[in-house]
N, C-alpha and C. Protein backbone atom coordinates (compact mmCIF):
# COMPACT_ATOMS: atom_id res chain seq x y z
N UNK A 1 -1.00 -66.69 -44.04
CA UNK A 1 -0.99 -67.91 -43.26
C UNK A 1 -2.45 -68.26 -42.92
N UNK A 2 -2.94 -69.57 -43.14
CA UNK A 2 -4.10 -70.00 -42.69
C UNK A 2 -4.16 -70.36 -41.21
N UNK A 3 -5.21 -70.72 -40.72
CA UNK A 3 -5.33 -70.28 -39.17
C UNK A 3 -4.87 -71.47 -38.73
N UNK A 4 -5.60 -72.69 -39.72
CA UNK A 4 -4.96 -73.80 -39.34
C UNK A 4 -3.56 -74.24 -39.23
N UNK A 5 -3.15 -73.47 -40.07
CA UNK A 5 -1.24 -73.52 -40.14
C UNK A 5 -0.53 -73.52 -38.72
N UNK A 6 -1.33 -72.08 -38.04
CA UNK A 6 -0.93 -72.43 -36.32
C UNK A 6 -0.45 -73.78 -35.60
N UNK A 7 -1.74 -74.96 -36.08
CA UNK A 7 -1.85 -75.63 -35.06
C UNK A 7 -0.45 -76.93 -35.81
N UNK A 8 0.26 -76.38 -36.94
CA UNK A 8 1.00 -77.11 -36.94
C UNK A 8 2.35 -76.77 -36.20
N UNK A 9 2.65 -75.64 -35.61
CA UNK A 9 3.61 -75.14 -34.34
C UNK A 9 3.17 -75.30 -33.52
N UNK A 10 1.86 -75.26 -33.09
CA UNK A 10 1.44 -75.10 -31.26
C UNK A 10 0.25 -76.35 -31.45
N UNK A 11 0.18 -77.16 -30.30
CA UNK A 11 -0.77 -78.16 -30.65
C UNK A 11 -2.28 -78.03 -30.45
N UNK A 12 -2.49 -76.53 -29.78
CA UNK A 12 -3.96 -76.24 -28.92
C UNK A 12 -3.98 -74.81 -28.65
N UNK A 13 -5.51 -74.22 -28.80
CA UNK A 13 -5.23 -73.42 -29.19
C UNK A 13 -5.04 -72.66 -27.32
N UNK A 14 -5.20 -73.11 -26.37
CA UNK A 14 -4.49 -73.06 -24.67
C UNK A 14 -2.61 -72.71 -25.42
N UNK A 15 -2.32 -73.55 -25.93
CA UNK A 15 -0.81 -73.47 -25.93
C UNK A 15 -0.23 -72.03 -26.77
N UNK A 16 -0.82 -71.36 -27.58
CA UNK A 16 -1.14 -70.33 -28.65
C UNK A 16 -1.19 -69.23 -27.69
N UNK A 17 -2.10 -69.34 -26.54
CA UNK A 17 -2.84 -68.25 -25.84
C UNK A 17 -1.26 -68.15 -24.55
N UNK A 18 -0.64 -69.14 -24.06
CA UNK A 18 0.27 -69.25 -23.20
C UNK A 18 1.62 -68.61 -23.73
N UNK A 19 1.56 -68.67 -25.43
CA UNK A 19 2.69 -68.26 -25.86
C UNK A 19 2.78 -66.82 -25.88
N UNK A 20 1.75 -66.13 -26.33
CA UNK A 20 1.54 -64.60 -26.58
C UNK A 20 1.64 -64.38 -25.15
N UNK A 21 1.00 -64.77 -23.66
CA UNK A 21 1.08 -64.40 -22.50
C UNK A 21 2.44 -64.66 -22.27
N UNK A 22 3.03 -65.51 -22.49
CA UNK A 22 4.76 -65.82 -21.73
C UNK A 22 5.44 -64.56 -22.79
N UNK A 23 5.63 -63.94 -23.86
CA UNK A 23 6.26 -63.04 -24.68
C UNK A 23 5.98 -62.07 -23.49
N UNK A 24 4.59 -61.63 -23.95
CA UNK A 24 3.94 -60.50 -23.08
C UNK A 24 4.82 -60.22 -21.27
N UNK A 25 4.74 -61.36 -20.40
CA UNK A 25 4.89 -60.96 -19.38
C UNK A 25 6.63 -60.88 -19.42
N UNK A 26 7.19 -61.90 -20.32
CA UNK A 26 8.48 -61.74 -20.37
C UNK A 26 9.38 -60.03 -20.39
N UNK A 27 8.26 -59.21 -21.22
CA UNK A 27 8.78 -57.70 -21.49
C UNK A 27 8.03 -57.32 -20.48
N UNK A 28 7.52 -57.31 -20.04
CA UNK A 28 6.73 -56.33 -18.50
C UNK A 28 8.09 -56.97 -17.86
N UNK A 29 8.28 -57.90 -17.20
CA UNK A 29 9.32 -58.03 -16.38
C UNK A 29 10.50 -57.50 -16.90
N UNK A 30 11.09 -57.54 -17.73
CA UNK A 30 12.38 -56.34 -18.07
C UNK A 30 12.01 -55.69 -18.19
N UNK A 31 10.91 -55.03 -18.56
CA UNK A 31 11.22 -52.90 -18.82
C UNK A 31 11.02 -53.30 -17.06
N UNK A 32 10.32 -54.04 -16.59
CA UNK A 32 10.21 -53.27 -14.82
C UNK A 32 11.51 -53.45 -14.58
N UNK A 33 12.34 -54.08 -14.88
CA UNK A 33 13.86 -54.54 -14.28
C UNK A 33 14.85 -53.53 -14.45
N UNK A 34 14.62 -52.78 -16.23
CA UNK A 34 15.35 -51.95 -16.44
C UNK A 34 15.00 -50.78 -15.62
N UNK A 35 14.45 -50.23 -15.79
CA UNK A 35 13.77 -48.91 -15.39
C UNK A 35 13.81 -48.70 -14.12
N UNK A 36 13.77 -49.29 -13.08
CA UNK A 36 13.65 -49.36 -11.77
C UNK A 36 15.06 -48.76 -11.07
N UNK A 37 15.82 -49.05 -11.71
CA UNK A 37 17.45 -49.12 -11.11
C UNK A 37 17.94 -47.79 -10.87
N UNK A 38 16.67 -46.62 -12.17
CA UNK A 38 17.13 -45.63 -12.30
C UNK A 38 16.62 -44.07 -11.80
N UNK A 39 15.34 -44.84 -11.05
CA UNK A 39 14.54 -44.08 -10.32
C UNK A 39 14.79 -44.18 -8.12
N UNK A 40 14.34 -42.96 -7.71
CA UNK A 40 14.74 -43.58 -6.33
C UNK A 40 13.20 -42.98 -6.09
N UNK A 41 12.75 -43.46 -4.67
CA UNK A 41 11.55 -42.65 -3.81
C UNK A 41 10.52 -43.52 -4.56
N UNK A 42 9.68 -43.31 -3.50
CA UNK A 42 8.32 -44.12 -3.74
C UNK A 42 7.74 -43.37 -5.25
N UNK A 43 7.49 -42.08 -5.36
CA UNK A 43 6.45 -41.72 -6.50
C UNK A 43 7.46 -42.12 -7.81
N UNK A 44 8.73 -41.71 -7.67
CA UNK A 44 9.66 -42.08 -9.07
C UNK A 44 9.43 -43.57 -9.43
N UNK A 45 9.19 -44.48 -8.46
CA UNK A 45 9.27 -45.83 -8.68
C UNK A 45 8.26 -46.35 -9.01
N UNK A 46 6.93 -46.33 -8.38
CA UNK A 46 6.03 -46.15 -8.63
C UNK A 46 5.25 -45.61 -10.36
N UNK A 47 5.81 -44.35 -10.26
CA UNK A 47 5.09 -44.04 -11.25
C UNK A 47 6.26 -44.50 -12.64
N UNK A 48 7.51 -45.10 -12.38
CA UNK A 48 7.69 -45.93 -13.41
C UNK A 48 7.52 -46.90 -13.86
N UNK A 49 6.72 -47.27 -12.82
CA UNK A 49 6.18 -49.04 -13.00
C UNK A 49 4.58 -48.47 -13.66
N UNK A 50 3.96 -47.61 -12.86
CA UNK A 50 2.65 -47.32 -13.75
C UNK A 50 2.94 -47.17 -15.51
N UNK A 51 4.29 -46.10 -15.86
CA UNK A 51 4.08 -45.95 -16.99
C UNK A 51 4.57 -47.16 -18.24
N UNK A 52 5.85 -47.83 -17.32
CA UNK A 52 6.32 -49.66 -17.90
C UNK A 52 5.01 -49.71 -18.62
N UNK A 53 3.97 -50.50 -17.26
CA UNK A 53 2.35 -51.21 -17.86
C UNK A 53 1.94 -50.66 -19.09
N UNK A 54 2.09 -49.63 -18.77
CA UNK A 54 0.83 -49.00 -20.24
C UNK A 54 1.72 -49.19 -21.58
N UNK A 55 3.14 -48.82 -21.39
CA UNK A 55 3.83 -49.05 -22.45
C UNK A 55 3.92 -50.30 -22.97
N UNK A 56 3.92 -51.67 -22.20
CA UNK A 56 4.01 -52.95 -22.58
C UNK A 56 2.77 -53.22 -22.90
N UNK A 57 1.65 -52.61 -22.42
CA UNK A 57 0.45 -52.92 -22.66
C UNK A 57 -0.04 -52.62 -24.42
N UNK A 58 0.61 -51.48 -24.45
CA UNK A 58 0.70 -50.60 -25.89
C UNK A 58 1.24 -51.69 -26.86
N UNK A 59 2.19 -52.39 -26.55
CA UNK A 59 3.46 -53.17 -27.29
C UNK A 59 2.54 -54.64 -27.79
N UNK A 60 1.58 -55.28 -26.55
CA UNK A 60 1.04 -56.17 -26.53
C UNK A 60 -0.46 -56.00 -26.03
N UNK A 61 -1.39 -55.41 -27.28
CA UNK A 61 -2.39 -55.39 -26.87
C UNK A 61 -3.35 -56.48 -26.55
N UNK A 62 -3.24 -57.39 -27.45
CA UNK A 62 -3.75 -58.87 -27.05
C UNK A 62 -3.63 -59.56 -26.10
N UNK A 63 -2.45 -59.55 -25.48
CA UNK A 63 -2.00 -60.01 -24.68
C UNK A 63 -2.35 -59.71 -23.49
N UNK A 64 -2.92 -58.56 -23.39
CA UNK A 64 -3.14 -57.46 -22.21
C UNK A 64 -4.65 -58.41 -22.01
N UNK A 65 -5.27 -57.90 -23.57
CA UNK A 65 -6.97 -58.31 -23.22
C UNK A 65 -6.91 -59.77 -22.55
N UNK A 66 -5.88 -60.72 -23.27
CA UNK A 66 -6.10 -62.10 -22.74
C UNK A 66 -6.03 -62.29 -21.26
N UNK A 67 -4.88 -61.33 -20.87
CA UNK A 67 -4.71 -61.58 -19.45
C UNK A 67 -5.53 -60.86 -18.57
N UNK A 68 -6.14 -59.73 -19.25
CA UNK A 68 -7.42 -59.48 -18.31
C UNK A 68 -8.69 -59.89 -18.05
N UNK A 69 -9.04 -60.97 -19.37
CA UNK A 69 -10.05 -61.76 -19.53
C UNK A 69 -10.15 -62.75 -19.18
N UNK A 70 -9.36 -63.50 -19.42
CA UNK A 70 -9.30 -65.21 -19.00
C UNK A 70 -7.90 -65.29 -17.78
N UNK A 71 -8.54 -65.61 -16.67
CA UNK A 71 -8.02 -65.66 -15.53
C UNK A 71 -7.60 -67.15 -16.19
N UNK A 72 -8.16 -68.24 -16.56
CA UNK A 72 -7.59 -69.70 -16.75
C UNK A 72 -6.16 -69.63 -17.08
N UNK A 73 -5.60 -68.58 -17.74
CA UNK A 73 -4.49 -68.33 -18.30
C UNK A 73 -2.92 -68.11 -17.52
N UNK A 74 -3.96 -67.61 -16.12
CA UNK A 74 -2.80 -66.88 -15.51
C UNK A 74 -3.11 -67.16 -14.27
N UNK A 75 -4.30 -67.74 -14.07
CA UNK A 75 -4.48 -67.98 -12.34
C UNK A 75 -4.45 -69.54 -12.05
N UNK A 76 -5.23 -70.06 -11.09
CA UNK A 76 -4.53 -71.35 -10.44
C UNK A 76 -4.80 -72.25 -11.74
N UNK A 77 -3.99 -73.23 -11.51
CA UNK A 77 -4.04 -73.77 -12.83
C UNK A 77 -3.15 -73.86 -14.40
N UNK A 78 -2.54 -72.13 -14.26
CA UNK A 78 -1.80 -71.93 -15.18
C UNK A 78 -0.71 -73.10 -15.04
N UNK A 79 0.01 -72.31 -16.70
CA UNK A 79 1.54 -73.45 -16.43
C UNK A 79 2.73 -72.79 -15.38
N UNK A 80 3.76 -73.54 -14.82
CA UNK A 80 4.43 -72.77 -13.68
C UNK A 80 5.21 -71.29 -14.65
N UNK A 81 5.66 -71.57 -15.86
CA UNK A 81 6.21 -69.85 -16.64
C UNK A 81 5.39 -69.03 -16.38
N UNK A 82 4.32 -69.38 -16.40
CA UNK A 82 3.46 -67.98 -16.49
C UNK A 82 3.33 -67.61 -14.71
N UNK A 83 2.78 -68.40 -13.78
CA UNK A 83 2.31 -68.44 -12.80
C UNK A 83 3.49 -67.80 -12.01
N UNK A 84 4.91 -68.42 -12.34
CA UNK A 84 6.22 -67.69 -11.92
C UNK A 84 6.31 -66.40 -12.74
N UNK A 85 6.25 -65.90 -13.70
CA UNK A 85 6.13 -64.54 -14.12
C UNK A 85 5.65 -63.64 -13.67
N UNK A 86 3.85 -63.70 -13.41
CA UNK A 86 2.98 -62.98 -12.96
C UNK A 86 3.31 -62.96 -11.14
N UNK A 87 3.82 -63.96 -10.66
CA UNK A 87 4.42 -63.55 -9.63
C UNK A 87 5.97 -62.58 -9.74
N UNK A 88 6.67 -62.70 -10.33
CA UNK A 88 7.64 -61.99 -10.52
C UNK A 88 6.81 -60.42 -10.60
N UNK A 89 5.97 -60.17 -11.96
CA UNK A 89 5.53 -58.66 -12.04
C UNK A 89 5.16 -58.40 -10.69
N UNK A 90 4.33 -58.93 -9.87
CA UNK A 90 3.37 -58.60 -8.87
C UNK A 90 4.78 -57.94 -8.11
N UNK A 91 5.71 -58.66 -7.58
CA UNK A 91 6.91 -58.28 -6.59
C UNK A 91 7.56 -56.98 -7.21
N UNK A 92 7.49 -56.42 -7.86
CA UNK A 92 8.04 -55.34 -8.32
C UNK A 92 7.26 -54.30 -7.24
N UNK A 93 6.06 -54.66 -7.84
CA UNK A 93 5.23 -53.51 -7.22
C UNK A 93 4.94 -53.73 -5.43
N UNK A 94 4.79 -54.70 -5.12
CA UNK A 94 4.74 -55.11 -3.51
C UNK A 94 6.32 -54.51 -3.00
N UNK A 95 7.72 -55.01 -3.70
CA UNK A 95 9.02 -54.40 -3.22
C UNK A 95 8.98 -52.50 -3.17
N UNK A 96 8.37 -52.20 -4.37
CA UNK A 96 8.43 -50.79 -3.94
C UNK A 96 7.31 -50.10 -3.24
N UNK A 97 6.27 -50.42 -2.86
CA UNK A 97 5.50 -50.10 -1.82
C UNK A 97 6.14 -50.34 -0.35
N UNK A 98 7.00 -52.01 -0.16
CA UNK A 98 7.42 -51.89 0.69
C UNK A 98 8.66 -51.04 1.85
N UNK A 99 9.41 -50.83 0.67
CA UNK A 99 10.54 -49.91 0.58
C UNK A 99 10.20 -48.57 1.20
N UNK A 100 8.79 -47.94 0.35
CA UNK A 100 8.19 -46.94 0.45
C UNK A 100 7.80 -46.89 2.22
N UNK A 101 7.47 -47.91 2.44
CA UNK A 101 6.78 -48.36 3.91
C UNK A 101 7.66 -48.00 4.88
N UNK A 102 9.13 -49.24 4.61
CA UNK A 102 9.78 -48.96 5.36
C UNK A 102 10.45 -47.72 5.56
N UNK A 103 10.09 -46.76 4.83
CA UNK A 103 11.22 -45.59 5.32
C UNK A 103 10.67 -43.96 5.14
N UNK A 104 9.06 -44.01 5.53
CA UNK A 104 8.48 -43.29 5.97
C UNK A 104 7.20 -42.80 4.96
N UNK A 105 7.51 -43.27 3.43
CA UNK A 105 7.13 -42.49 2.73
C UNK A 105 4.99 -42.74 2.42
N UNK A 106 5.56 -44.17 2.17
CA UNK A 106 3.91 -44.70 2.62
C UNK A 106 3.03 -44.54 3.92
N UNK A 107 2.04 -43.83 3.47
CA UNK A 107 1.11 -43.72 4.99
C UNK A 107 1.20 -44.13 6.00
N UNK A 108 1.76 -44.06 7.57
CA UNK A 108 1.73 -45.80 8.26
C UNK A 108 0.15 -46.25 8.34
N UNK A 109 0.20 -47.42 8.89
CA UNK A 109 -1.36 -47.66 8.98
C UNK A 109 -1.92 -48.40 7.00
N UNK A 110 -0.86 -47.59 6.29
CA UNK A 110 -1.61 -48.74 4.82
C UNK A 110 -0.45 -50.07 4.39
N UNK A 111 -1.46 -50.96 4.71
CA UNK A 111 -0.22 -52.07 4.10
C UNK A 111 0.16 -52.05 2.88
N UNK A 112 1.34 -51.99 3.08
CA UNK A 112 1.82 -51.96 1.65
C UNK A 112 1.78 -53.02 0.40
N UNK A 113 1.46 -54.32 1.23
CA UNK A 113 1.03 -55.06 -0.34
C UNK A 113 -0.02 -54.78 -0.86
N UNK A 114 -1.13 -54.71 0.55
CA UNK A 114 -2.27 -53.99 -0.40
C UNK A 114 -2.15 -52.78 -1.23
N UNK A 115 -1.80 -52.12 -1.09
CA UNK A 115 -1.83 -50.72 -1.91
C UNK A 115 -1.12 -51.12 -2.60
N UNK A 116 -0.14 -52.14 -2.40
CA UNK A 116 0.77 -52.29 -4.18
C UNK A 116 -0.26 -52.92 -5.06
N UNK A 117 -1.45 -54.00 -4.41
CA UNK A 117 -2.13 -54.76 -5.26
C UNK A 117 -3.38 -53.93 -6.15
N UNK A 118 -3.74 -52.97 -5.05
CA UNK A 118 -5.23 -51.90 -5.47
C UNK A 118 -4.21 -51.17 -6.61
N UNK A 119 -3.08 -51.00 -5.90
CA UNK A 119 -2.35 -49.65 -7.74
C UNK A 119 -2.09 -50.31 -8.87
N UNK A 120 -1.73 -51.72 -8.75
CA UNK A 120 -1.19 -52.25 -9.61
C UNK A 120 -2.91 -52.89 -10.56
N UNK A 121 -3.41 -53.05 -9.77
CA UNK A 121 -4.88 -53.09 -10.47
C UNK A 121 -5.94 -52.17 -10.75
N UNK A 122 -5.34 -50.91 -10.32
CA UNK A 122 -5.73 -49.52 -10.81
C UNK A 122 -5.25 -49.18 -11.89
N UNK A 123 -3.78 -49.50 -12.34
CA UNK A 123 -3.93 -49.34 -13.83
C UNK A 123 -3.69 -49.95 -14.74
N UNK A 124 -3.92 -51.75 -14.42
CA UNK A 124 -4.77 -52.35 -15.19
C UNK A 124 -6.14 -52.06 -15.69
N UNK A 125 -6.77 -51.40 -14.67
CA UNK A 125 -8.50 -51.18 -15.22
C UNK A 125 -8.81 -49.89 -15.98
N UNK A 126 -7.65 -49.19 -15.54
CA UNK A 126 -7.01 -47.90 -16.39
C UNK A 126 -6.82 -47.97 -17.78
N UNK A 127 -5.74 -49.29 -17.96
CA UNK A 127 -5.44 -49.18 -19.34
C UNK A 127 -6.43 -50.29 -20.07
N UNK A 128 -7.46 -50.90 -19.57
CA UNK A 128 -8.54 -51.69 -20.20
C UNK A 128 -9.83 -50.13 -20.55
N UNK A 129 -9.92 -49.41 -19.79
CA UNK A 129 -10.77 -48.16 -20.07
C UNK A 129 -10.52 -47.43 -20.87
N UNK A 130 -8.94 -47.38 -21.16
CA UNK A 130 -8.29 -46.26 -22.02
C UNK A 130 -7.81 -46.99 -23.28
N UNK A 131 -7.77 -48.14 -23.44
CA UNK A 131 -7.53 -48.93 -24.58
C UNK A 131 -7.66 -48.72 -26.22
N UNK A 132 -8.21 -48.05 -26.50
CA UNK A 132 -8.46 -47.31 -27.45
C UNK A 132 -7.18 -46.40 -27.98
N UNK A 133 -7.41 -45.24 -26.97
CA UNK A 133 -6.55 -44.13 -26.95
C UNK A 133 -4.90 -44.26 -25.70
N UNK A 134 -4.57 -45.93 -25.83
CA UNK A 134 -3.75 -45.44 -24.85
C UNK A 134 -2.21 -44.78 -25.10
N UNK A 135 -2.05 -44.93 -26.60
CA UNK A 135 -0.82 -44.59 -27.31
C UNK A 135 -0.89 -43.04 -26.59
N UNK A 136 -2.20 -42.19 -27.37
CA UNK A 136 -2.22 -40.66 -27.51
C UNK A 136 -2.54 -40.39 -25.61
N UNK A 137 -3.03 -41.14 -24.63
CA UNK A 137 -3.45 -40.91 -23.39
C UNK A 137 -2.40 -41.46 -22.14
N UNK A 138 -1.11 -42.14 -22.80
CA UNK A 138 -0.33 -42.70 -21.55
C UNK A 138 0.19 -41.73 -20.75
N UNK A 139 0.95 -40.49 -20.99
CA UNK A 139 0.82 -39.40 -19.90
C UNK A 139 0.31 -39.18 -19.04
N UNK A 140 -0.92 -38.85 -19.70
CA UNK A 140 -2.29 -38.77 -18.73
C UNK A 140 -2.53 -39.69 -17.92
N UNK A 141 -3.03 -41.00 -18.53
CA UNK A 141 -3.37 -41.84 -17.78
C UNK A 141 -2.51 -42.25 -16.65
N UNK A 142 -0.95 -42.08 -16.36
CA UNK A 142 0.21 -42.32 -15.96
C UNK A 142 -0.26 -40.83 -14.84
N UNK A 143 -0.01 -39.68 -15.26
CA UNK A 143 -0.06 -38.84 -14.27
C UNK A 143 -1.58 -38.63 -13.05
N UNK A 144 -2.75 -39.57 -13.62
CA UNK A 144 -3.51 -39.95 -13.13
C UNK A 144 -3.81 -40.58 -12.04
N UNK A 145 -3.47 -42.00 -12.39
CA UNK A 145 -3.13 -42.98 -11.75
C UNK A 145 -2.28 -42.31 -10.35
N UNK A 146 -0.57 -42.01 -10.70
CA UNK A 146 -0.30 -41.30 -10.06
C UNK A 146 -0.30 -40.33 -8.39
N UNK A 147 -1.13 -39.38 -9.48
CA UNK A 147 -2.00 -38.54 -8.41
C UNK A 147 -2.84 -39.05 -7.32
N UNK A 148 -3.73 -40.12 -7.75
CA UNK A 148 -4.72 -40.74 -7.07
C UNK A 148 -4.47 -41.52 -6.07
N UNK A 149 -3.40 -42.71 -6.89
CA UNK A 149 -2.93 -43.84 -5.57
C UNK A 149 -1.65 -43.22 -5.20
N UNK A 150 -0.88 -42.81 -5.62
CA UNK A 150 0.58 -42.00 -5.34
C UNK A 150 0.20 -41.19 -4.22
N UNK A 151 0.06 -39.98 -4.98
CA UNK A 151 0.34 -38.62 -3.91
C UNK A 151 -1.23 -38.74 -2.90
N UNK A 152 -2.14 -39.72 -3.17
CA UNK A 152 -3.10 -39.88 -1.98
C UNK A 152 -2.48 -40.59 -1.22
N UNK A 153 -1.53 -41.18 -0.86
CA UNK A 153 -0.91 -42.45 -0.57
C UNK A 153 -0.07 -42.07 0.26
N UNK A 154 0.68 -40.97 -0.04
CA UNK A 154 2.06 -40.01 0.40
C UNK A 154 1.76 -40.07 2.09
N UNK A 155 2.98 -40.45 2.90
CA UNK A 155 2.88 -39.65 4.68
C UNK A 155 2.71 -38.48 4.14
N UNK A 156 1.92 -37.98 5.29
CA UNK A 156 1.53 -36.14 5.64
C UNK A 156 2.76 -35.89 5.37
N UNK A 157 2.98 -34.61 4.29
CA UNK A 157 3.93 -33.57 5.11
C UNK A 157 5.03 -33.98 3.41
N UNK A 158 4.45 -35.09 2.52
CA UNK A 158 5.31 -35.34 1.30
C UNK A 158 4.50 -35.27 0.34
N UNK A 159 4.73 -34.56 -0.26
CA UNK A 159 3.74 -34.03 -1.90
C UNK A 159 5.13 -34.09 -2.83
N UNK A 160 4.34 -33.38 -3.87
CA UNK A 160 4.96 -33.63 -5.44
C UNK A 160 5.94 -32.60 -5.20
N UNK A 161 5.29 -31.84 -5.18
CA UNK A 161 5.75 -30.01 -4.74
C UNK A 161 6.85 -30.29 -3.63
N UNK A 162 7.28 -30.98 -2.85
CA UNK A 162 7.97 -30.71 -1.99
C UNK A 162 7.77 -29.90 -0.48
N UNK A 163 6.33 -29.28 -1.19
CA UNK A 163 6.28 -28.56 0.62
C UNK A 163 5.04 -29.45 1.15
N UNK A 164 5.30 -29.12 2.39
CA UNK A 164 4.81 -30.16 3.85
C UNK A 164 3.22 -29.60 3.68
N UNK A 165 2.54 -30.54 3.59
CA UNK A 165 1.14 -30.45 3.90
C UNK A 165 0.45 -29.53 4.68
N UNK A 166 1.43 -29.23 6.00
CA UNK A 166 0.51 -28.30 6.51
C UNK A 166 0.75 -27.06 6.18
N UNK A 167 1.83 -26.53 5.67
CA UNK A 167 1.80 -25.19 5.13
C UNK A 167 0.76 -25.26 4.15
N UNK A 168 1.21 -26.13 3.60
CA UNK A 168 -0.65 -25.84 2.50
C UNK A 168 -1.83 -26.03 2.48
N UNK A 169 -2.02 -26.67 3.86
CA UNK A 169 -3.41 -26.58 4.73
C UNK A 169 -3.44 -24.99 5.21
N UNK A 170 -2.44 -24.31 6.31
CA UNK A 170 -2.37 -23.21 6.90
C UNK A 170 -2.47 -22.18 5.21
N UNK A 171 -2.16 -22.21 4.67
CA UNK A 171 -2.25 -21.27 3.01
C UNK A 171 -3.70 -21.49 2.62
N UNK A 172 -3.86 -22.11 2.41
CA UNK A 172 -5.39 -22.64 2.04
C UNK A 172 -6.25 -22.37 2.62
N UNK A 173 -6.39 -22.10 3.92
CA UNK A 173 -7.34 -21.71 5.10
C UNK A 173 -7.09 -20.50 5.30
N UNK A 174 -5.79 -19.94 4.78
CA UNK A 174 -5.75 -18.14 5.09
C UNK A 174 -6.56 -17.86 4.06
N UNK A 175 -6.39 -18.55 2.34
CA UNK A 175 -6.80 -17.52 1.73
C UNK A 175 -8.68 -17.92 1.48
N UNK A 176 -9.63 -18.98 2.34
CA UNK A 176 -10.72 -19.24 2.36
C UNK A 176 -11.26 -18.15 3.36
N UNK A 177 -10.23 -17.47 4.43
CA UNK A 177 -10.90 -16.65 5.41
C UNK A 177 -10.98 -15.08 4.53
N UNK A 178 -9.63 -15.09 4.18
CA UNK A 178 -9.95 -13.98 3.23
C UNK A 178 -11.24 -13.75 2.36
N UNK A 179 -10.59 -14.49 1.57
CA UNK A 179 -12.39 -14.68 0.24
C UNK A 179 -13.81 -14.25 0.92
N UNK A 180 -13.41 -14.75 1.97
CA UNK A 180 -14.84 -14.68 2.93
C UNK A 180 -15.49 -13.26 4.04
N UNK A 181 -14.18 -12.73 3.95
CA UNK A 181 -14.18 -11.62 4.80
C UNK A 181 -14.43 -10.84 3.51
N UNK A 182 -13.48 -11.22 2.35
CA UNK A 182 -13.90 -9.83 1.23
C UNK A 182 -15.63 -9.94 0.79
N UNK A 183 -15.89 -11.24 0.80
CA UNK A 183 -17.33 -11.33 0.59
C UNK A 183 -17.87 -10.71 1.29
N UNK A 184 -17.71 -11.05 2.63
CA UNK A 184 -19.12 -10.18 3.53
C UNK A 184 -18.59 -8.07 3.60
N UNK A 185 -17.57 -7.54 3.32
CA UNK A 185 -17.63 -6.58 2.97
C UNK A 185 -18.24 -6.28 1.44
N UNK A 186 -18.39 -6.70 0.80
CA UNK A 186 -19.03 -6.82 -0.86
C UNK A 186 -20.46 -6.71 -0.11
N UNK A 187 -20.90 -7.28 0.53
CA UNK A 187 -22.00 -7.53 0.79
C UNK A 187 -22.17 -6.29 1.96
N UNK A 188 -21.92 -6.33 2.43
CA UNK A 188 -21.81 -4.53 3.15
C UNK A 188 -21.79 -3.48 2.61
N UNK A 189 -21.34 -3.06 2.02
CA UNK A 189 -20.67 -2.40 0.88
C UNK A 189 -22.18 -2.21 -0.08
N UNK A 190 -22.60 -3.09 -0.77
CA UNK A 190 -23.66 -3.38 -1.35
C UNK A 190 -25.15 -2.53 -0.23
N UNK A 191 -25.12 -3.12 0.85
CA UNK A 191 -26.19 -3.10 1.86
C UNK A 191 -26.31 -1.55 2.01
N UNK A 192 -24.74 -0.62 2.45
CA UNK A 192 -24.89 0.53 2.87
C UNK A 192 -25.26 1.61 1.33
N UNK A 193 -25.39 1.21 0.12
CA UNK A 193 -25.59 2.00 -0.80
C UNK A 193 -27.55 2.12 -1.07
């Protein structure tokens, strides 16, 4: 197909760039739709919406770059499909932060749209960094992400692991006093020879 052939389906090449973005956000909004139903708790939800992105991102790489490049596309100005889409994705992630909020699991004190907006643009900049390798790196990049805005994110006292923060503060501080007591006998020990 010649390039010009395009412009006998789409009249511009704006209308070309709107079509690949409306496909694109069309499948981010169902895998988030599907997937969601089947996870409960902030990190399950969460980190299925982190791994959705990268997968749709995988599916539609162009689409990804366009929408991370040219804001004209998708910000004020856009056409209302897109502008209603990209609001649709955004609410996925603001509903389960909020959820998270309301029922203990999010920090109090962090608003939850913000932290839905910083995660949800944490691994956007994630999968623009990892772009290359994101087929062989979505795990990673997914258990990453994760870790960072997730389980940094967690009320005291909720980890991955299941046990309460301060036992593993109080564990952690027994075995730093230890280390430290065996050191300064090493070092005694050493002194009296």
């Amino acid at each position: 197909m010649l390039s010009g052939s395009l412009y006998h389906h789409f009249p511009s090449k704006d209308a070309i760039a709107f079509a690949i973005l409306d496909d694109f956000l069309t499948d981010l909004n169902a895998r988030y739709r599907s997937v969601l139903p089947h996870v409960n708790g902030m990190r399950e939800e969460l980190r299925a919406l982190v791994y959705s992105s990268i997968e749709i991102a995988e599916a539609h790489p162009y689409a990804t770059e366009i929408y991370q490049n040219e804001k004209a596309y998708h910000g004020p100005g856009a056409p209302t499909e897109i502008a209603h889409a990209v609001r649709e994705a955004h609410t996925f992630w603001i509903d389960a932060a909020t959820r998270a909020s309301a029922c203990g699991e999010l920090r109090a004190g962090l608003d939850p749209v913000e932290f839905a907006r910083m995660l949800r643009e944490g691994v956007w900049w994630s999968i623009r960094y990892h772009r290359e390798h994101l087929s062989q790196r979505r795990a990673e990049v997914t258990d990453t992400v994760v870790a960072a805005f997730v389980d940094g994110g967690a009320a005291p006292g909720i980890r991955a692991s299941g046990a309460p923060a301060s036992d593993a503060a109080v564990i952690i501080d027994r075995l730093d006093r230890i280390e430290r007591r065996l050191e300064d006998l090493s070092k005694h020990l050493v002194d009296e020879s």
